[in-house]
C-alpha atoms as a PDB file:
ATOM      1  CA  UNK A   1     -72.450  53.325 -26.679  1.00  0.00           C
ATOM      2  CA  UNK A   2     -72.277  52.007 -22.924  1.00  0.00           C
ATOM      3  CA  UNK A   3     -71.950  48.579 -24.639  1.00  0.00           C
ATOM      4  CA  UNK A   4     -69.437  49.128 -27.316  1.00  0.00           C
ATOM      5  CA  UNK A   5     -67.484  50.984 -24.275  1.00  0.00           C
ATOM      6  CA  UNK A   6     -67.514  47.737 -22.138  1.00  0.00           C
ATOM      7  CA  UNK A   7     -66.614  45.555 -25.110  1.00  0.00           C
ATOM      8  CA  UNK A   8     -63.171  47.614 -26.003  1.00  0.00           C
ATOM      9  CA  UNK A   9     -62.986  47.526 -22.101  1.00  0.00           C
ATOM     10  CA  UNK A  10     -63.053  43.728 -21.820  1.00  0.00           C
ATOM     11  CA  UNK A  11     -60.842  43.633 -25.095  1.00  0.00           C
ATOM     12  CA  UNK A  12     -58.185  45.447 -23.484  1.00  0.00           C
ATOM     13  CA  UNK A  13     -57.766  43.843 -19.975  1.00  0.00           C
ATOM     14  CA  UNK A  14     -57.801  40.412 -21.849  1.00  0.00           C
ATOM     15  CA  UNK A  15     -54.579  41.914 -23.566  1.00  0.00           C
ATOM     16  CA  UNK A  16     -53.239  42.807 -20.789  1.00  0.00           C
ATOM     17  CA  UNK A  17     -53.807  39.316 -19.257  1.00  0.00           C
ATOM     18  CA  UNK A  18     -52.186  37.580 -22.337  1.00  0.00           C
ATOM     19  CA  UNK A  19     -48.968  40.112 -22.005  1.00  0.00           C
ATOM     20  CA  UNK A  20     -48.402  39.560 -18.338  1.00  0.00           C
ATOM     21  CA  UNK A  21     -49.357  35.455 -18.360  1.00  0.00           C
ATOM     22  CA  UNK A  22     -45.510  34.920 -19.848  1.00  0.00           C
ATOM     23  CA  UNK A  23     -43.980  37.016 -16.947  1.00  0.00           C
ATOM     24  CA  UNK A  24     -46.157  35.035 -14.175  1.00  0.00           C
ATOM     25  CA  UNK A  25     -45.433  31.609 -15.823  1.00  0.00           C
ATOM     26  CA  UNK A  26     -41.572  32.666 -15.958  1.00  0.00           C
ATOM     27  CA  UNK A  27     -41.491  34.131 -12.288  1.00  0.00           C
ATOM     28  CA  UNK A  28     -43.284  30.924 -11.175  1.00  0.00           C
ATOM     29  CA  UNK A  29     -40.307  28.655 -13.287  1.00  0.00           C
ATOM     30  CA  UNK A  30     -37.836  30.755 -12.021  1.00  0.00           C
ATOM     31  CA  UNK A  31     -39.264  30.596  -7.917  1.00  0.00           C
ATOM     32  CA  UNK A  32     -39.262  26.663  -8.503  1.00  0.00           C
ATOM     33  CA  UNK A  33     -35.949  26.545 -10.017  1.00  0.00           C
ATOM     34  CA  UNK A  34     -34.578  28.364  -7.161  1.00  0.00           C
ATOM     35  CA  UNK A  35     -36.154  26.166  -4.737  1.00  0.00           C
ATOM     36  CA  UNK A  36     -35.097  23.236  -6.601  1.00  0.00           C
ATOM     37  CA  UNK A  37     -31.452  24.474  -6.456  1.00  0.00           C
ATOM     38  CA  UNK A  38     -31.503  25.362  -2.622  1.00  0.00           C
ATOM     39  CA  UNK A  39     -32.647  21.677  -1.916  1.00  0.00           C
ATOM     40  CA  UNK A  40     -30.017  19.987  -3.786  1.00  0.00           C
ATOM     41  CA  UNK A  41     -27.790  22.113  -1.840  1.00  0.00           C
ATOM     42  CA  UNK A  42     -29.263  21.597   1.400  1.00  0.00           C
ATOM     43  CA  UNK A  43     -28.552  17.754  -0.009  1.00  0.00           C
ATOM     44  CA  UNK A  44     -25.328  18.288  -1.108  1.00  0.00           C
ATOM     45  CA  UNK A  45     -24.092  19.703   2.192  1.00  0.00           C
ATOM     46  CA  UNK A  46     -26.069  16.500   4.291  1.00  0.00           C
ATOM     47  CA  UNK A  47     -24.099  14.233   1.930  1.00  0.00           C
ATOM     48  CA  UNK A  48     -21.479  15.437   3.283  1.00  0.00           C
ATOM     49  CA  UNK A  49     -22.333  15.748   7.439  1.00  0.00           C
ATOM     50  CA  UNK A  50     -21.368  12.330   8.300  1.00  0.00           C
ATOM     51  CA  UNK A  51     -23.272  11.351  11.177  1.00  0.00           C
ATOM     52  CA  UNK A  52     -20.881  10.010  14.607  1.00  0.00           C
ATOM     53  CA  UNK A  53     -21.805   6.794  14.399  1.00  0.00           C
ATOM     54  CA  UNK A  54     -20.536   6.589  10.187  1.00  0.00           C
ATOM     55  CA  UNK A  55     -17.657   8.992  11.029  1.00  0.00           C
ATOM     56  CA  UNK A  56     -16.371   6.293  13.346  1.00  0.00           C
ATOM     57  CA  UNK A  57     -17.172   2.935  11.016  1.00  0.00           C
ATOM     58  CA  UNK A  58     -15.104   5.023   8.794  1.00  0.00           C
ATOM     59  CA  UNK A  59     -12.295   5.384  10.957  1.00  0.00           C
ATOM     60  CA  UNK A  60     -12.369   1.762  12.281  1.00  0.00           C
ATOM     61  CA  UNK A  61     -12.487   0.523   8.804  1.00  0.00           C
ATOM     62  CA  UNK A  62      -9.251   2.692   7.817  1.00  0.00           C
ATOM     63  CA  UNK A  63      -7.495   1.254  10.493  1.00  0.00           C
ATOM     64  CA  UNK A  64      -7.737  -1.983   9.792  1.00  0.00           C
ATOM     65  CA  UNK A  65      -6.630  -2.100   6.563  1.00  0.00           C
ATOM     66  CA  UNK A  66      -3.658   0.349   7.701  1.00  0.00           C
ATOM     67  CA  UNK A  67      -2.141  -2.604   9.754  1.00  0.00           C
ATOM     68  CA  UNK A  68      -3.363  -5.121   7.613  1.00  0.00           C
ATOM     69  CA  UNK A  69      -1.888  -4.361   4.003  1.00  0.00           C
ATOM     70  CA  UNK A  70      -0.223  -1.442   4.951  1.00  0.00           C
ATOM     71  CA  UNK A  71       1.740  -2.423   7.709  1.00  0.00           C
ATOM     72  CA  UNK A  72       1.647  -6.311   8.913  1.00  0.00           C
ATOM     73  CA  UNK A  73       1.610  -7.783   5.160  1.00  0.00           C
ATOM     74  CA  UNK A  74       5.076  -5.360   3.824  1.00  0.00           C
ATOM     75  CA  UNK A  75       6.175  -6.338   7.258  1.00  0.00           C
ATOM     76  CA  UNK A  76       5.817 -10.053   6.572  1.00  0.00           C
ATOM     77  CA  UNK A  77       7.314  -9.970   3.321  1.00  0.00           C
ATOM     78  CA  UNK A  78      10.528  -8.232   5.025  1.00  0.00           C
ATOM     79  CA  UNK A  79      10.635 -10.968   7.689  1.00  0.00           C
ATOM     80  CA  UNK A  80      10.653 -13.841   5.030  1.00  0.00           C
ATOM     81  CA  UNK A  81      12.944 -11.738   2.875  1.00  0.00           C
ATOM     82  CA  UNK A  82      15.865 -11.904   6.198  1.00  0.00           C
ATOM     83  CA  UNK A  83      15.150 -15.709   6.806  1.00  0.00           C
ATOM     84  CA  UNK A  84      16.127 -16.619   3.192  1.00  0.00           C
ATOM     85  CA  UNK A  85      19.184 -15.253   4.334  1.00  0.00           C
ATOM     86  CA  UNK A  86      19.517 -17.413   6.911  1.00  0.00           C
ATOM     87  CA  UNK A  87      21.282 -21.262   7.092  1.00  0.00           C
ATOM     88  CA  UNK A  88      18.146 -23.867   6.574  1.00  0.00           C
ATOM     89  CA  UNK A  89      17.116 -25.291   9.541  1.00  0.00           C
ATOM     90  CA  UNK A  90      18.512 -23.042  12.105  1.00  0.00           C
ATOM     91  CA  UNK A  91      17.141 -21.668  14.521  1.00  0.00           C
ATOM     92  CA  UNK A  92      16.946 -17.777  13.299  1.00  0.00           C
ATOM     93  CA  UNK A  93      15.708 -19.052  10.201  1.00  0.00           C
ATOM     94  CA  UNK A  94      12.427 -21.223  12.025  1.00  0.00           C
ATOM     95  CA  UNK A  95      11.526 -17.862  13.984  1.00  0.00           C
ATOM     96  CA  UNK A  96      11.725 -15.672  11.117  1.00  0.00           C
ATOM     97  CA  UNK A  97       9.367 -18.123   8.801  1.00  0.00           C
ATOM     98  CA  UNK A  98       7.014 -18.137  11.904  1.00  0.00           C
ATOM     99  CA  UNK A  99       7.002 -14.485  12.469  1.00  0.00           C
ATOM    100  CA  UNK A 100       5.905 -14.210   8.335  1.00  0.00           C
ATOM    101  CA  UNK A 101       3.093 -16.726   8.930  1.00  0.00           C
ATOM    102  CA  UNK A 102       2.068 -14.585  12.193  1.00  0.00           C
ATOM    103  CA  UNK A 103       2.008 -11.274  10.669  1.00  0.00           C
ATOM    104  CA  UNK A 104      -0.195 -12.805   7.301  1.00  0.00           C
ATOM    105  CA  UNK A 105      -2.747 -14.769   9.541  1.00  0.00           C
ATOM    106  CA  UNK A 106      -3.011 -11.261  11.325  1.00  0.00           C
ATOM    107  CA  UNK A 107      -3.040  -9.624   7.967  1.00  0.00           C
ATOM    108  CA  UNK A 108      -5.263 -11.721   6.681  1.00  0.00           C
ATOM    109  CA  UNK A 109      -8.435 -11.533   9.796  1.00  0.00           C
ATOM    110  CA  UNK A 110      -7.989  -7.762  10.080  1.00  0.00           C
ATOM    111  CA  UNK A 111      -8.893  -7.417   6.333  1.00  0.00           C
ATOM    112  CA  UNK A 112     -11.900  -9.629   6.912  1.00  0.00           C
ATOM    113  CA  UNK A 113     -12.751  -7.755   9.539  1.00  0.00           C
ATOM    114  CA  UNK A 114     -13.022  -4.633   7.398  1.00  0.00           C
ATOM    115  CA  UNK A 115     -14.548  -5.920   4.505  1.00  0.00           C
ATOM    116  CA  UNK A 116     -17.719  -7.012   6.879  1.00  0.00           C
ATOM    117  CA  UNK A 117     -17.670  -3.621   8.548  1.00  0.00           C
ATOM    118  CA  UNK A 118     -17.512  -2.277   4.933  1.00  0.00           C
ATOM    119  CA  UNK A 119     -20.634  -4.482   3.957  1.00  0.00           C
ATOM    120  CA  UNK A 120     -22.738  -4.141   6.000  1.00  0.00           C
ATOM    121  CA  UNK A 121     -22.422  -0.452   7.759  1.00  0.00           C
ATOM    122  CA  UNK A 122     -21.361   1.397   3.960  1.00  0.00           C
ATOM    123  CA  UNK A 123     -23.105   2.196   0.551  1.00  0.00           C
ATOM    124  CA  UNK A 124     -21.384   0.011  -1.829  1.00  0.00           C
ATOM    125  CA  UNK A 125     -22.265   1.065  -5.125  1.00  0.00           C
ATOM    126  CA  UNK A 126     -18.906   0.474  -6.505  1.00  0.00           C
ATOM    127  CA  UNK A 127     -18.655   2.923  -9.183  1.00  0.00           C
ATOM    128  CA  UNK A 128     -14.960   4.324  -7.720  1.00  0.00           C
ATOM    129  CA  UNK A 129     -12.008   3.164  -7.812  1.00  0.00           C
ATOM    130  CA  UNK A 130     -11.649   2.638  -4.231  1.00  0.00           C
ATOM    131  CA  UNK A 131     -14.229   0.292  -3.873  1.00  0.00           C
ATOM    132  CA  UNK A 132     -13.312  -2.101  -6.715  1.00  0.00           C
ATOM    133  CA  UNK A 133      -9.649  -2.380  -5.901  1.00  0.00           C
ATOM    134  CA  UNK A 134     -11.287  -3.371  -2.689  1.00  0.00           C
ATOM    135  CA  UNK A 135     -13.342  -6.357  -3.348  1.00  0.00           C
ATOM    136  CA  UNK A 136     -10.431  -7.561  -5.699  1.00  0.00           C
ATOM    137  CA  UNK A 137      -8.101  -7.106  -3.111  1.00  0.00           C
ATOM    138  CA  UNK A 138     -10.615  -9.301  -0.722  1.00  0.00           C
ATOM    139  CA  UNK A 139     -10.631 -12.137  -2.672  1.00  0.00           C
ATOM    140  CA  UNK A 140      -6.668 -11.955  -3.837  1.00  0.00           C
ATOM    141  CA  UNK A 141      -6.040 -11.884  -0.361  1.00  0.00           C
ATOM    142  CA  UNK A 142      -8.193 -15.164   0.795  1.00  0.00           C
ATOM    143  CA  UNK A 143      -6.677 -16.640  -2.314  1.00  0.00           C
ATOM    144  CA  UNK A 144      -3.228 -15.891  -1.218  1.00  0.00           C
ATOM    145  CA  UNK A 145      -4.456 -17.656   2.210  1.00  0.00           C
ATOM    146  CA  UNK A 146      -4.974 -20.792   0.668  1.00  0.00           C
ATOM    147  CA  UNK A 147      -1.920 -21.159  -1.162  1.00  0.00           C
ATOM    148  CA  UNK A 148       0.217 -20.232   1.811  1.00  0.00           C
ATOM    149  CA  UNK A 149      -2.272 -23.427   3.416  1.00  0.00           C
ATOM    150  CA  UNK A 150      -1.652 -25.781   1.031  1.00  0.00           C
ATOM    151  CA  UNK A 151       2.288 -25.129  -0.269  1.00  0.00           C
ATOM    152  CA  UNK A 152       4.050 -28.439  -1.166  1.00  0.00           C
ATOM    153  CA  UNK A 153       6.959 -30.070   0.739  1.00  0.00           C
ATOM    154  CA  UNK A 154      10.092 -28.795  -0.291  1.00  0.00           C
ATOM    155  CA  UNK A 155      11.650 -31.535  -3.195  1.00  0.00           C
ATOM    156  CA  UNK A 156       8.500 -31.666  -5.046  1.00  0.00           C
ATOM    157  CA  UNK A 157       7.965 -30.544  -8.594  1.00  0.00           C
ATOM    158  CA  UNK A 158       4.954 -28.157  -7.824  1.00  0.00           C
ATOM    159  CA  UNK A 159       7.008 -26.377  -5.269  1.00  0.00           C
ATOM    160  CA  UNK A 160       8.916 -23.917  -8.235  1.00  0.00           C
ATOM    161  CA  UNK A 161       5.238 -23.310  -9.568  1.00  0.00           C
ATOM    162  CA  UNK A 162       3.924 -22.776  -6.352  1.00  0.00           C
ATOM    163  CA  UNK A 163       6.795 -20.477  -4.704  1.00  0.00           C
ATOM    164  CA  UNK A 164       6.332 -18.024  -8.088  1.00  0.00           C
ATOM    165  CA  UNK A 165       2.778 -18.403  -7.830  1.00  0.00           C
ATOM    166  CA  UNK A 166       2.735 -17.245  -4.027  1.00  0.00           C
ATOM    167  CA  UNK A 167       5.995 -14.652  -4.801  1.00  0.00           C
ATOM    168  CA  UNK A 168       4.414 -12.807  -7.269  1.00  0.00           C
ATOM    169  CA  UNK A 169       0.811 -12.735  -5.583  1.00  0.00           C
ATOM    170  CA  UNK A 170       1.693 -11.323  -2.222  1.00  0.00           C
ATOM    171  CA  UNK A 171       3.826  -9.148  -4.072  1.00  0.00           C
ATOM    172  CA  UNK A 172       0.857  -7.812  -5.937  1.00  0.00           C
ATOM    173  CA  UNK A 173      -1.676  -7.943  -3.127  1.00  0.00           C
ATOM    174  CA  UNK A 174       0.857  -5.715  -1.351  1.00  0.00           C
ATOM    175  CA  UNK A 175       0.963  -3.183  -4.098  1.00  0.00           C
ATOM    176  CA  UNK A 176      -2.634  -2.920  -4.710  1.00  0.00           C
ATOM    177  CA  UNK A 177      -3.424  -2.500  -1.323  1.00  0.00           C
ATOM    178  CA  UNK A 178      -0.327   0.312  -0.927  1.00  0.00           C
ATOM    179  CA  UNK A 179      -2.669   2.287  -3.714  1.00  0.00           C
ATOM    180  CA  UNK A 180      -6.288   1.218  -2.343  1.00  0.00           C
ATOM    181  CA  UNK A 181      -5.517   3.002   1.114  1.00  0.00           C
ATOM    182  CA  UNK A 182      -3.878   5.885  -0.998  1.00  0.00           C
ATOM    183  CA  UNK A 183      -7.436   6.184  -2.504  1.00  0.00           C
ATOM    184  CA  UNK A 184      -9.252   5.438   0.594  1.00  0.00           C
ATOM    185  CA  UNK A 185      -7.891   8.769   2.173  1.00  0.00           C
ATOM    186  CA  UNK A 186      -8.739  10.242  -1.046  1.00  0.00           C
ATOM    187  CA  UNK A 187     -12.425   8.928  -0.561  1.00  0.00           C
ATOM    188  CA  UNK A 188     -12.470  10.486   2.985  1.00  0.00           C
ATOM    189  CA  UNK A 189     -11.408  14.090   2.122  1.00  0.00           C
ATOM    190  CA  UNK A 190     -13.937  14.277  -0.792  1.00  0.00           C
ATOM    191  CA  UNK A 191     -16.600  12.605   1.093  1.00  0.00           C
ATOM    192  CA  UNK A 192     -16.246  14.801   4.361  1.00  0.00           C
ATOM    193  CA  UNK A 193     -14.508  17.439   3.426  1.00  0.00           C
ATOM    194  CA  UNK A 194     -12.033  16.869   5.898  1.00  0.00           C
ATOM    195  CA  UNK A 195      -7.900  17.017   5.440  1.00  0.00           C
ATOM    196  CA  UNK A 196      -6.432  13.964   4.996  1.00  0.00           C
ATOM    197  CA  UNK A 197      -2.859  15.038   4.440  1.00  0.00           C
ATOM    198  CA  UNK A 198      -1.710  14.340   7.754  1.00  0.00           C
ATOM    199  CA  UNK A 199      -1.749  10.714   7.545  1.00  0.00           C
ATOM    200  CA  UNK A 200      -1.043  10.884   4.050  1.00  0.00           C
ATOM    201  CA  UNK A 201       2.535  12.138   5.068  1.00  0.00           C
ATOM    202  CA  UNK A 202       2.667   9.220   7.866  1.00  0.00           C
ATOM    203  CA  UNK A 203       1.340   6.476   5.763  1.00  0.00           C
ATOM    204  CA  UNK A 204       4.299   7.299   2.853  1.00  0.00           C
ATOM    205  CA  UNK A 205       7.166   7.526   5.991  1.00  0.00           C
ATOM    206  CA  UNK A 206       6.045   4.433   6.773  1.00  0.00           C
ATOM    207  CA  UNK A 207       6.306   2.803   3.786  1.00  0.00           C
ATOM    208  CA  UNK A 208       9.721   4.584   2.968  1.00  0.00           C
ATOM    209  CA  UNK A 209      11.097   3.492   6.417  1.00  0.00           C
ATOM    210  CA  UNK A 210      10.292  -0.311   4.992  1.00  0.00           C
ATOM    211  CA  UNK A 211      11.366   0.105   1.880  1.00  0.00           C
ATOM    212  CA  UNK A 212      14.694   1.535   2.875  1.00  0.00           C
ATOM    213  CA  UNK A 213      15.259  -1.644   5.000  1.00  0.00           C
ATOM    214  CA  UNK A 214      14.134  -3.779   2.584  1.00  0.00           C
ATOM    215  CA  UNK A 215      16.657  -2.769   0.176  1.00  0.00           C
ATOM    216  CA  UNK A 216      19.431  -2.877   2.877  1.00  0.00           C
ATOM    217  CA  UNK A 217      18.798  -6.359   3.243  1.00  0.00           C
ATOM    218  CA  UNK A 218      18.705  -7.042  -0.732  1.00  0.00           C
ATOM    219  CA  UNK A 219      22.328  -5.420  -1.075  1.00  0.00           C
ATOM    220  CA  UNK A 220      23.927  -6.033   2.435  1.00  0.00           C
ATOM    221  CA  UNK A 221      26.227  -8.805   0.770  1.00  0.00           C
ATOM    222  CA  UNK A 222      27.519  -6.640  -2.028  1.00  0.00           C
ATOM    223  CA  UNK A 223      28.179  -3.693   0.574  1.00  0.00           C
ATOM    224  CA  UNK A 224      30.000  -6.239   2.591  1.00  0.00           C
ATOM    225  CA  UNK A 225      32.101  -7.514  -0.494  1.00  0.00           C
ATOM    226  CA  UNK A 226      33.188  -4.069  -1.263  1.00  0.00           C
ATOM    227  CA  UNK A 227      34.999  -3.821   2.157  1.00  0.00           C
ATOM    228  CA  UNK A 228      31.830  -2.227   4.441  1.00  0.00           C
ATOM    229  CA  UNK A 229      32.107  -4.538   6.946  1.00  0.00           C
ATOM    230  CA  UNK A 230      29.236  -4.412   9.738  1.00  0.00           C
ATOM    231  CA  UNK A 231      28.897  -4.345  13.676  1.00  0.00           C
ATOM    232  CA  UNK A 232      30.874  -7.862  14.639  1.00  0.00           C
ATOM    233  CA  UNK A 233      32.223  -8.568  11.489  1.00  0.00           C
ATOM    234  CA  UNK A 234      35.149  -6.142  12.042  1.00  0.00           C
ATOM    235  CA  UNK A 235      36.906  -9.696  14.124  1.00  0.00           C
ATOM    236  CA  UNK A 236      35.744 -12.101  11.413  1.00  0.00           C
ATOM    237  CA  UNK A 237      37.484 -10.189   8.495  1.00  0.00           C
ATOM    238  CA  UNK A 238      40.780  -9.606  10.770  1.00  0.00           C
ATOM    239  CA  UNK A 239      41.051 -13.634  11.628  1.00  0.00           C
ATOM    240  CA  UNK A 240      40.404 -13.916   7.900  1.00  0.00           C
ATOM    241  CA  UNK A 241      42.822 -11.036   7.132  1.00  0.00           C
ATOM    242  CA  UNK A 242      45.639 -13.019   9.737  1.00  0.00           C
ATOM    243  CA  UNK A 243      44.757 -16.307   8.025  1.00  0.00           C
ATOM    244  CA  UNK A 244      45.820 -15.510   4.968  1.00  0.00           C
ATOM    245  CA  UNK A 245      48.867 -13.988   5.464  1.00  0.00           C
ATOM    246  CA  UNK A 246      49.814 -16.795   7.738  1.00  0.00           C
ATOM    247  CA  UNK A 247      49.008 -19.616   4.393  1.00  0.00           C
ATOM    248  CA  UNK A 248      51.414 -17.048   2.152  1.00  0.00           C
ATOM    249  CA  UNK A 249      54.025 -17.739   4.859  1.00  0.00           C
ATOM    250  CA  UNK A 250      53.555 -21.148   4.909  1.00  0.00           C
ATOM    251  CA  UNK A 251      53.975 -21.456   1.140  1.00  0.00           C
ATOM    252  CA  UNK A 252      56.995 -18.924   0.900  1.00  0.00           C
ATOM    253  CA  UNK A 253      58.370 -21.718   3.623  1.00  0.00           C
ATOM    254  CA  UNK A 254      57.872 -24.440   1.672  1.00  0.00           C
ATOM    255  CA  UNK A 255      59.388 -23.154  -1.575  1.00  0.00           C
ATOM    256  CA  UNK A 256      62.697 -24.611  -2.423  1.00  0.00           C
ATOM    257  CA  UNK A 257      65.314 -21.968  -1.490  1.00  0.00           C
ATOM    258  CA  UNK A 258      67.104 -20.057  -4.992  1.00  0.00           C
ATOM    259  CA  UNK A 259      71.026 -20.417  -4.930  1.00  0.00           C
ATOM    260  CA  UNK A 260      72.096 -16.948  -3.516  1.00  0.00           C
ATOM    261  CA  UNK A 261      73.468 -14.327  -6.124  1.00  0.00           C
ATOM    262  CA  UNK A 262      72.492 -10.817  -7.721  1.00  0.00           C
ATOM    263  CA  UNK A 263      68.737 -10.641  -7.614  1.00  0.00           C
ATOM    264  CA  UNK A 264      66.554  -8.565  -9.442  1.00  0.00           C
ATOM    265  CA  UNK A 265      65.414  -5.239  -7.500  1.00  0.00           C
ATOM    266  CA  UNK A 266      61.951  -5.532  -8.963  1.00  0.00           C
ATOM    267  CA  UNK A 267      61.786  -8.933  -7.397  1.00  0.00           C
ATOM    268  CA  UNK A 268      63.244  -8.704  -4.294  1.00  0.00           C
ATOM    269  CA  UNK A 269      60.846  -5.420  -4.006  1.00  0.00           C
ATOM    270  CA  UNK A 270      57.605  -7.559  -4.955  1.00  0.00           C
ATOM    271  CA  UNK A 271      58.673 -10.597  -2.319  1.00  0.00           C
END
């Protein structure tokens, strides 16, 4: 009896085991799962605490490129913009090329500058936007460089090629790089967490403030043909105004003189 008592006793505690073994092995999946989840937090939020010395390659890196292709290159493409305007070979037109080649070379090291800081202090994995309009706006750049080196003399036949060549890819370069800090500020608020929206606001009044100006200078002719007239040219268009009048009474003067007799009203109104 004792034994067939200890056999149904051993019979039902191994039940027992086999009922509670799923709610062990699931407690034990669901501890792990939760610790699992807390570290990729704890990961998630360290992604995200930039340390100082980061925080302030970041910064350093933004600002170059501001005043590189957000600021000297639109700036430089103004400047040659006016000296087109001007008489070739003048004086205003010599310091106005020389300003545009100024503001490129200066363009032109400060986005070197950031594209070492970028390689060698930051993770570039580039699988975002941000980092490939980068490196192709790196090389475009240092291409752009060399052309501007190397343009021919003005009366050769390469020198329409190369003046749409350069046009079109500064014109670009400019553009892309407009966008690439646009996404670079993007970058910064998702990758700190911090607001961006302040310079966001400055960056675009800068670029309005240019672009205003820019198109001043496109259409100051035409406002000037349709009687704006500017600062000092208020005298020119009066001794134009005075010279005119004066040729119509030189010519009325030299006209042989009509016998005198009843004249038409209309005509006599008109002269």
């Amino acid at each position: 009896m004792q034994i067939a008592y200890l056999k149904k006793a051993s019979l039902a505690i191994s039940a027992y085991s086999l009922l509670l073994l799923p709610l062990v092995v699931c407690s034990s999946h669901e501890d792990h799962q939760s610790n699992s989840t807390s570290s990729q937090n704890s990961i998630k939020d360290n992604f995200h605490k930039l340390s100082p010395q980061m925080t302030f390659n970041v910064t350093v890196h933004a600002v170059l490129l501001w005043f590189s292709v957000g600021l000297l290159m639109p700036v430089g493409i103004l400047v040659i913009r006016m000296s087109v305007r001007e008489e070739q070979g003048t004086t205003r037109a010599k310091v106005l090329f020389y300003f545009h080649v100024i503001f490129q070379i200066m363009s032109v090291l400060l986005a070197t500058a950031g594209a070492v800081l970028s390689i060698k202090n930051f993770e570039n994995s580039f699988n975002n936007n941000h980092q490939r309009l980068g490196l192709a706006l790196y090389v475009a750049i240092w291409v752009q460089a060399l052309t501007g080196l190397f343009r021919p003399h003005r009366g050769k036949k390469e020198r329409s090629v190369w003046y749409i060549v350069h046009w079109m890819l500064g014109t670009v370069i400019t553009l892309v790089g407009i966008i690439n800090i646009y996404t670079g500020l993007n970058a910064y608020h998702k990758r700190t967490k911090r607001s961006s929206g302040l310079w966001t606001i400055l960056f675009t009044a800068e670029l309005s403030v240019i672009a205003v100006y820019y198109l001043f200078q496109d259409k100051r002719d035409y406002i000037q043909s349709q009687g704006v007239v500017l600062g000092n040219d208020l005298n020119l268009a009066i001794r134009l105004l005075d010279q005119e009048l004066a040729q119509r009474q030189n010519q009325r003067e030299l006209m042989p003189q009509q016998p005198c007799g009843k004249q038409n009203a209309l005509k006599k109104l008109f002269d």
